[in-house]
N, C-alpha and C. Protein backbone atom coordinates (compact mmCIF):
# COMPACT_ATOMS: atom_id res chain seq x y z
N UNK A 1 -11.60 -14.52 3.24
CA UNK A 1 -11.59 -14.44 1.81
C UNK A 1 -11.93 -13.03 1.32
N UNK A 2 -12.96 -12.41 1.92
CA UNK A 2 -13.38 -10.97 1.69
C UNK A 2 -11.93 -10.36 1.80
N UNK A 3 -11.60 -10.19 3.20
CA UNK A 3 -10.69 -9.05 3.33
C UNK A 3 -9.05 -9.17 2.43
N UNK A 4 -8.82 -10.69 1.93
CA UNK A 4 -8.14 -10.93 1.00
C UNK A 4 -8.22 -10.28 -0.65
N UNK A 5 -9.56 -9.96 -0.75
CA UNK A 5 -10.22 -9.90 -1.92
C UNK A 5 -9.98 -7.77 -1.86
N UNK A 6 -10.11 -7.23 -0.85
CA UNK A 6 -9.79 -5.92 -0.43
C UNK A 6 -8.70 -5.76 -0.57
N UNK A 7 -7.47 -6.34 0.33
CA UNK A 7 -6.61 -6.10 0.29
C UNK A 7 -6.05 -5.78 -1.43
N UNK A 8 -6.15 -6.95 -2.03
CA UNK A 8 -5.71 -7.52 -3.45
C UNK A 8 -6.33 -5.96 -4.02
N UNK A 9 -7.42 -6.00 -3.98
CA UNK A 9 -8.13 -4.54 -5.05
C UNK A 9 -7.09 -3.24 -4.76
N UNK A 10 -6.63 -3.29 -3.07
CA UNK A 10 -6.15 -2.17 -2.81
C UNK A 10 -4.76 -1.87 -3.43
N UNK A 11 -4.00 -2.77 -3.37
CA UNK A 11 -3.06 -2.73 -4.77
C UNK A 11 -2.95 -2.39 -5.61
N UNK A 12 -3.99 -3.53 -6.28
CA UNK A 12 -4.66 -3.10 -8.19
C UNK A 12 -4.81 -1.84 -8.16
N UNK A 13 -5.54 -0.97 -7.06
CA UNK A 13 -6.13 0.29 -8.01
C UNK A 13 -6.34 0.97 -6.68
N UNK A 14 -5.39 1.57 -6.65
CA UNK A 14 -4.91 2.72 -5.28
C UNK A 14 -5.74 3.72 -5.27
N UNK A 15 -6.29 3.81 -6.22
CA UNK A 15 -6.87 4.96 -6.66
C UNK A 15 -7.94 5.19 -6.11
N UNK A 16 -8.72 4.09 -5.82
CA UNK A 16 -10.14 4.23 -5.23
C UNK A 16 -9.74 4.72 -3.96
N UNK A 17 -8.67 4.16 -2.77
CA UNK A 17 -8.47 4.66 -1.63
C UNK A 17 -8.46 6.58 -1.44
N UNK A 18 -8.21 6.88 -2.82
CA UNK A 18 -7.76 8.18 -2.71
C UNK A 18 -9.30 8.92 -3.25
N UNK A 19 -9.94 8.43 -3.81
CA UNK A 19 -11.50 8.83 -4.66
C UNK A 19 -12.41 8.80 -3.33
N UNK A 20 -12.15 7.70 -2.25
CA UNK A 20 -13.08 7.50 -1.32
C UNK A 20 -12.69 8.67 -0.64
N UNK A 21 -11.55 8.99 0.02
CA UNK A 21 -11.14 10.17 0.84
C UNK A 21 -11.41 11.52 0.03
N UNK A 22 -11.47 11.31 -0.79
CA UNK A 22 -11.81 12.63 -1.39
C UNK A 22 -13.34 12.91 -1.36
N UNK A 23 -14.17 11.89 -1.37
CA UNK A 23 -15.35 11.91 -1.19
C UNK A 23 -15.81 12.47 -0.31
N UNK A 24 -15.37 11.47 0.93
CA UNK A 24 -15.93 12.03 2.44
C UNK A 24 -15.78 13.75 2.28
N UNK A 25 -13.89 14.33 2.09
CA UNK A 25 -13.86 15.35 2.50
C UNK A 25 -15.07 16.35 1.42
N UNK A 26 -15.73 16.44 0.30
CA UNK A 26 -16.34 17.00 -0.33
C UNK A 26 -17.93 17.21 0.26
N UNK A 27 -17.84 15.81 0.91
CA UNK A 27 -19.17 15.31 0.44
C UNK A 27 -20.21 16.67 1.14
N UNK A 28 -19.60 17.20 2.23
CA UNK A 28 -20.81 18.44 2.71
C UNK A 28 -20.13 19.72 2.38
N UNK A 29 -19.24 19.93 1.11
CA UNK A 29 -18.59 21.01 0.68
C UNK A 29 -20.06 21.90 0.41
N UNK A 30 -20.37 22.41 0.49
CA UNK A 30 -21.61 23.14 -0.63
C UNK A 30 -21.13 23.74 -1.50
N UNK A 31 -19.78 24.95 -1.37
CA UNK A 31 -19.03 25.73 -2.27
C UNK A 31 -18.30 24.91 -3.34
N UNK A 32 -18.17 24.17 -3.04
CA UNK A 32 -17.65 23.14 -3.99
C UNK A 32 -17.89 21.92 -4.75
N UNK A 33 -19.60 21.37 -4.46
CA UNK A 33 -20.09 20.97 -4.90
C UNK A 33 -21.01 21.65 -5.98
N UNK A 34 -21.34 23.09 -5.36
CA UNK A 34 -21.78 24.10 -6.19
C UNK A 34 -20.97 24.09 -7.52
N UNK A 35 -20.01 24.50 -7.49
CA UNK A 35 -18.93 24.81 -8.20
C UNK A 35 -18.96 23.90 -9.48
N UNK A 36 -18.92 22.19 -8.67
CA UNK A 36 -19.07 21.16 -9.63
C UNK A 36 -20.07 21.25 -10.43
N UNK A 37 -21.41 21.56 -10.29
CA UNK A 37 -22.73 21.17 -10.81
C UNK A 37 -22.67 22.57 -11.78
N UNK A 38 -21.88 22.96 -11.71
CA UNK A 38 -21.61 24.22 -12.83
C UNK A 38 -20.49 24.34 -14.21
N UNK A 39 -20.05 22.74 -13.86
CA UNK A 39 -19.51 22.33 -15.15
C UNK A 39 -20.10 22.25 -16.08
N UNK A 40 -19.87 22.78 -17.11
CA UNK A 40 -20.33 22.75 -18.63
C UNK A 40 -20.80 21.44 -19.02
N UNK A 41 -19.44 20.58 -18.82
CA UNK A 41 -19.56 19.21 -19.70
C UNK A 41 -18.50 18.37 -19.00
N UNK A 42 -18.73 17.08 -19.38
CA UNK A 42 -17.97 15.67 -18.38
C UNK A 42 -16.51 16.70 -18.52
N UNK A 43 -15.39 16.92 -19.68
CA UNK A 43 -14.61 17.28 -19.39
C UNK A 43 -14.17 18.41 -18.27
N UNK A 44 -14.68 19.38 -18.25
CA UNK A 44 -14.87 20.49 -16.85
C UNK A 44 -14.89 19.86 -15.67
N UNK A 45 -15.86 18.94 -16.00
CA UNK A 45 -16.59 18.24 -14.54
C UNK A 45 -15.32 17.43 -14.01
N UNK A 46 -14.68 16.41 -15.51
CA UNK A 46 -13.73 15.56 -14.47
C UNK A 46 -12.21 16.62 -14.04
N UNK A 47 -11.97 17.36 -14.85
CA UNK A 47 -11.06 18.16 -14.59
C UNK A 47 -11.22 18.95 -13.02
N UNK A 48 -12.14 19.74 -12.64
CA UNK A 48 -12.32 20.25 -11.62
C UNK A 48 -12.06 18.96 -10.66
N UNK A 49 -12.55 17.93 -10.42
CA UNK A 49 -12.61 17.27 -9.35
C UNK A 49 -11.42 16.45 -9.26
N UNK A 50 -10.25 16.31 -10.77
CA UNK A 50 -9.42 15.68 -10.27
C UNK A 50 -8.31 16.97 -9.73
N UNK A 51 -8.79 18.45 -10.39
CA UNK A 51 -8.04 19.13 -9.87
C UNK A 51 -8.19 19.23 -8.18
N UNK A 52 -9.08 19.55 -8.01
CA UNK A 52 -9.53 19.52 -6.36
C UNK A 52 -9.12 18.94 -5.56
N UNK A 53 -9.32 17.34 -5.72
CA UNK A 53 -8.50 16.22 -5.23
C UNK A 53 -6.95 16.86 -4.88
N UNK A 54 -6.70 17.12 -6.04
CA UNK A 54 -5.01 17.27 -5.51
C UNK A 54 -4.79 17.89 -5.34
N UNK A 55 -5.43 19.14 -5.11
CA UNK A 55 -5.00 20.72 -4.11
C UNK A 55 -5.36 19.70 -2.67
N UNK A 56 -6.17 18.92 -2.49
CA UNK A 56 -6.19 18.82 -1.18
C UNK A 56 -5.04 17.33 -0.90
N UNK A 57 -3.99 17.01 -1.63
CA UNK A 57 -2.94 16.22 -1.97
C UNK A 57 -3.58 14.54 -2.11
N UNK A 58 -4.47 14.53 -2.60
CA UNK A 58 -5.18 13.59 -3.03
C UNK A 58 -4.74 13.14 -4.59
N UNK A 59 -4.29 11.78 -4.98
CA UNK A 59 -4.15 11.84 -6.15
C UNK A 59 -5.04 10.78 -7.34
N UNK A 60 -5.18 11.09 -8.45
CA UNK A 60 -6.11 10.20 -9.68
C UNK A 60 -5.89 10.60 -10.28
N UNK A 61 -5.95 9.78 -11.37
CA UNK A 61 -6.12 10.33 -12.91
C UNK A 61 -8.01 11.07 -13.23
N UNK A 62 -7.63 11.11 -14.61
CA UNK A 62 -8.72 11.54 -15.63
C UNK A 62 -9.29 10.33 -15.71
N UNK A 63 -8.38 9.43 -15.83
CA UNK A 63 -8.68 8.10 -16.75
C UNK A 63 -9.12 7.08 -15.60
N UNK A 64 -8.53 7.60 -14.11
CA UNK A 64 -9.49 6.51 -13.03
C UNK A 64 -10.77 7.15 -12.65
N UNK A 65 -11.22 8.54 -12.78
CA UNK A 65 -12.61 9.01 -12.45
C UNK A 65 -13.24 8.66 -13.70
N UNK A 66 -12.97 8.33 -14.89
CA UNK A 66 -13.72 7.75 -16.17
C UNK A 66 -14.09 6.42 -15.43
N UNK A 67 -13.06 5.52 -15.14
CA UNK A 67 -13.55 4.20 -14.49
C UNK A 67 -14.19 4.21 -13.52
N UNK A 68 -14.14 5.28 -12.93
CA UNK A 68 -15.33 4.68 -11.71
C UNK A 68 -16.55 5.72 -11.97
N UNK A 69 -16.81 6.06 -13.34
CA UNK A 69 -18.00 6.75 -13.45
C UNK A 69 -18.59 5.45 -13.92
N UNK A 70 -17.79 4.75 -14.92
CA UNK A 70 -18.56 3.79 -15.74
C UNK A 70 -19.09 2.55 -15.00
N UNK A 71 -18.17 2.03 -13.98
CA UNK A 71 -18.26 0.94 -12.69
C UNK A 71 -20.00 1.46 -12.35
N UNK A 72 -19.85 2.86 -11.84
CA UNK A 72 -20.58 2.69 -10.81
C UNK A 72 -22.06 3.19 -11.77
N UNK A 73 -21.94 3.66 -12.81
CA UNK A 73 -23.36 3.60 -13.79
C UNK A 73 -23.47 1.99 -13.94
N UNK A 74 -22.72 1.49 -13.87
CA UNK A 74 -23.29 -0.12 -14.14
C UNK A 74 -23.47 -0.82 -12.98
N UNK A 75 -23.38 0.04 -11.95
CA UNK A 75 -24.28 -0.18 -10.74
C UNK A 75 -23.16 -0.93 -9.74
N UNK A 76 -21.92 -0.91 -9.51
CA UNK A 76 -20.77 -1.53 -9.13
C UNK A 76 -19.88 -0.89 -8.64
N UNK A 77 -19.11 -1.07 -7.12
CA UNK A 77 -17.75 -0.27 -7.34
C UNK A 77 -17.81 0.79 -6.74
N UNK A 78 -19.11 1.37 -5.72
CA UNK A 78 -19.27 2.37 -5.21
C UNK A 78 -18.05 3.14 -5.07
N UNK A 79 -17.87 3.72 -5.44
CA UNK A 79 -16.83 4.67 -4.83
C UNK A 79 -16.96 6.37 -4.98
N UNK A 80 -17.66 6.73 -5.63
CA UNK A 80 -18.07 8.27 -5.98
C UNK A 80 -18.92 8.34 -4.26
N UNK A 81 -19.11 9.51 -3.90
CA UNK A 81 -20.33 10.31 -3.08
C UNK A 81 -21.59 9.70 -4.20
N UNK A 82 -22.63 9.59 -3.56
CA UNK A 82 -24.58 10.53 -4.15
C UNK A 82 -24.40 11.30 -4.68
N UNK A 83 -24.04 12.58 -3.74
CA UNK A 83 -24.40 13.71 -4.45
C UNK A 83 -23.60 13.72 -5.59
N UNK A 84 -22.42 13.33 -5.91
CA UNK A 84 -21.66 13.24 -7.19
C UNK A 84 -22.30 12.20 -8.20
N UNK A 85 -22.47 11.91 -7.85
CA UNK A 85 -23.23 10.45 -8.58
C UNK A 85 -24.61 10.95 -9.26
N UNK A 86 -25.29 12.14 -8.95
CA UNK A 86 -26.53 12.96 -9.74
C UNK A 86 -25.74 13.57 -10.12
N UNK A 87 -25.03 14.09 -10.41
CA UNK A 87 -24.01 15.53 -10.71
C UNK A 87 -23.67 14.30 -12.45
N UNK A 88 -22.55 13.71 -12.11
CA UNK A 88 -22.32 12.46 -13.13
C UNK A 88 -23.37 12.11 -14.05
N UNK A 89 -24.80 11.72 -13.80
CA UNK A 89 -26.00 11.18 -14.58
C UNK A 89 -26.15 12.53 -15.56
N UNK A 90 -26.40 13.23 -15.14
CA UNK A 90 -26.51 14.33 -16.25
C UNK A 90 -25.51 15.05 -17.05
N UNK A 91 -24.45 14.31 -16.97
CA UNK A 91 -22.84 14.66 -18.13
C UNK A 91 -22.57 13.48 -18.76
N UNK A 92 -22.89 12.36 -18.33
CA UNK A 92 -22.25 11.51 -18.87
C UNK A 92 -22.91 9.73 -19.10
């Protein structure tokens, strides 16, 4: 039933498959996590990271890193890194 319940999400919202891989590859960036925590404001912030993503041919919207900021402030949906996830609390 679980892996039914995966599968089904992976469909719905492709997107997370591509947010998770983007994660891992960031997650011990320092230059580029740097980079992030030097956004002005949520807009900078989501812009840089969906730009990033897709220099490294990773793809999302604006509008799926909005959803999984809000998922995962309501405590659900893991899909961001930690370290992004403090980066996030203080923009948004």
């Amino acid at each position: 039933m679980l892996k039914s319940a995966q599968e089904r999400d992976k469909l719905a919202r492709p997107f997370e498959l591509e947010m998770r891989k983007f994660g891992e590859l960031i997650r011990n960036d320092k230059t580029f996590l740097n980079e992030l925590d030097e956004a002005a404001d949520r807009d900078s912030f989501v812009h840089l990271y969906c730009r990033r993503a897709a220099e490294n041919g990773l793809h999302f919207s604006k509008e799926d890193m909005l959803t999984a900021v809000q998922e995962q402030k309501h405590g659900s949906n893991w899909i961001l890194p930690g370290v992004v996830l403090k980066m996030v609390a203080e923009r948004f």
